[in-house]
Protein backbone atom coordinates (compact mmCIF):
# COMPACT_ATOMS: atom_id res chain seq x y z
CA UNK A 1 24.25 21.45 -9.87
CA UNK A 2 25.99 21.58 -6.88
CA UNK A 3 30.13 21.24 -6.59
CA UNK A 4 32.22 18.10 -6.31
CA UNK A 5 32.57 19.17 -2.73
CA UNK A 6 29.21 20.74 -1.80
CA UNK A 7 27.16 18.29 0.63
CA UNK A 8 24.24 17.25 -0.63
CA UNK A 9 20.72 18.28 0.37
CA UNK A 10 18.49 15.10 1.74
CA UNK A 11 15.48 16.52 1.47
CA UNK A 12 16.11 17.97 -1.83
CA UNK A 13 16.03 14.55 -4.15
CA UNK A 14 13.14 13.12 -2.30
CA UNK A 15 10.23 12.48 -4.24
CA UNK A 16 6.49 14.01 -2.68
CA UNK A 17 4.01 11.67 -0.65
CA UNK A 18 0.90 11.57 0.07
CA UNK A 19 -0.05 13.08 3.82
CA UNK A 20 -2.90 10.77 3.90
CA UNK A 21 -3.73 7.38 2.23
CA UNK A 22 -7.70 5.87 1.90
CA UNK A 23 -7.88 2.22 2.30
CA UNK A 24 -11.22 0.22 0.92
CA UNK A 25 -12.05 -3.04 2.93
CA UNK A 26 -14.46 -5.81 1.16
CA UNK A 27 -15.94 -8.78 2.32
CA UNK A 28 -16.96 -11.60 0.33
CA UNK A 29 -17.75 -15.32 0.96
CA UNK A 30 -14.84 -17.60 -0.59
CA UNK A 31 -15.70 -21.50 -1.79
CA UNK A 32 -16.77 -22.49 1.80
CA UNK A 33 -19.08 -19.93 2.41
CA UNK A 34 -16.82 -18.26 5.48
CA UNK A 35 -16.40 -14.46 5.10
CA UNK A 36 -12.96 -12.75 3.73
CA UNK A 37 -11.64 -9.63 4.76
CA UNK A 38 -10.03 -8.47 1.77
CA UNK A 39 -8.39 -4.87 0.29
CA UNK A 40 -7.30 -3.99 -2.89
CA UNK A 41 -3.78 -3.12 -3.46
CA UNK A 42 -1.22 -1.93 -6.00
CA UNK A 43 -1.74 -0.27 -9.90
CA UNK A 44 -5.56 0.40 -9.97
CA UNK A 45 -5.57 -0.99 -13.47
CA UNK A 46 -4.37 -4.60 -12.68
CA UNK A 47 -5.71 -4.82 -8.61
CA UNK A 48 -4.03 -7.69 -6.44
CA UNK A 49 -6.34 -8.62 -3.16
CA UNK A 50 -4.72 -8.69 0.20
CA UNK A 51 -6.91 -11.15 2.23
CA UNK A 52 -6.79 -10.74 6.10
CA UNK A 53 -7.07 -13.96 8.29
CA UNK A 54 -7.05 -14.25 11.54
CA UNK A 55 -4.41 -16.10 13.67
CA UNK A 56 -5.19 -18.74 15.99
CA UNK A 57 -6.33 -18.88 19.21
């Protein structure tokens, strides 16, 4: 426990991270038959879909 008037360490509290993440990209038709870029995202036991348009032209 540091003292009252000690400055505190930044580094120390910080939780770890990953170095490296892996990302999974899908494609799937949606009601209209047009491809969907899609990933998966969030608590692997209830997945949420991040679907990628693009802008345009």
């Amino acid at each position: 426990m540091p003292e009252p008037n000690e400055p505190l360490d930044p580094l120390a509290d910080r939780p770890q991270t990953h170095k490296t993440y892996t990302w999974t990209f899908e494609l799937r038709r949606d009601d209209k038959e047009v491809l969907e870029l899609y990933f998966f995202f969030s608590d692997p036991d209830s997945r949420s879909t991040y679907v990628l348009q693009r802008g345009e032209p």
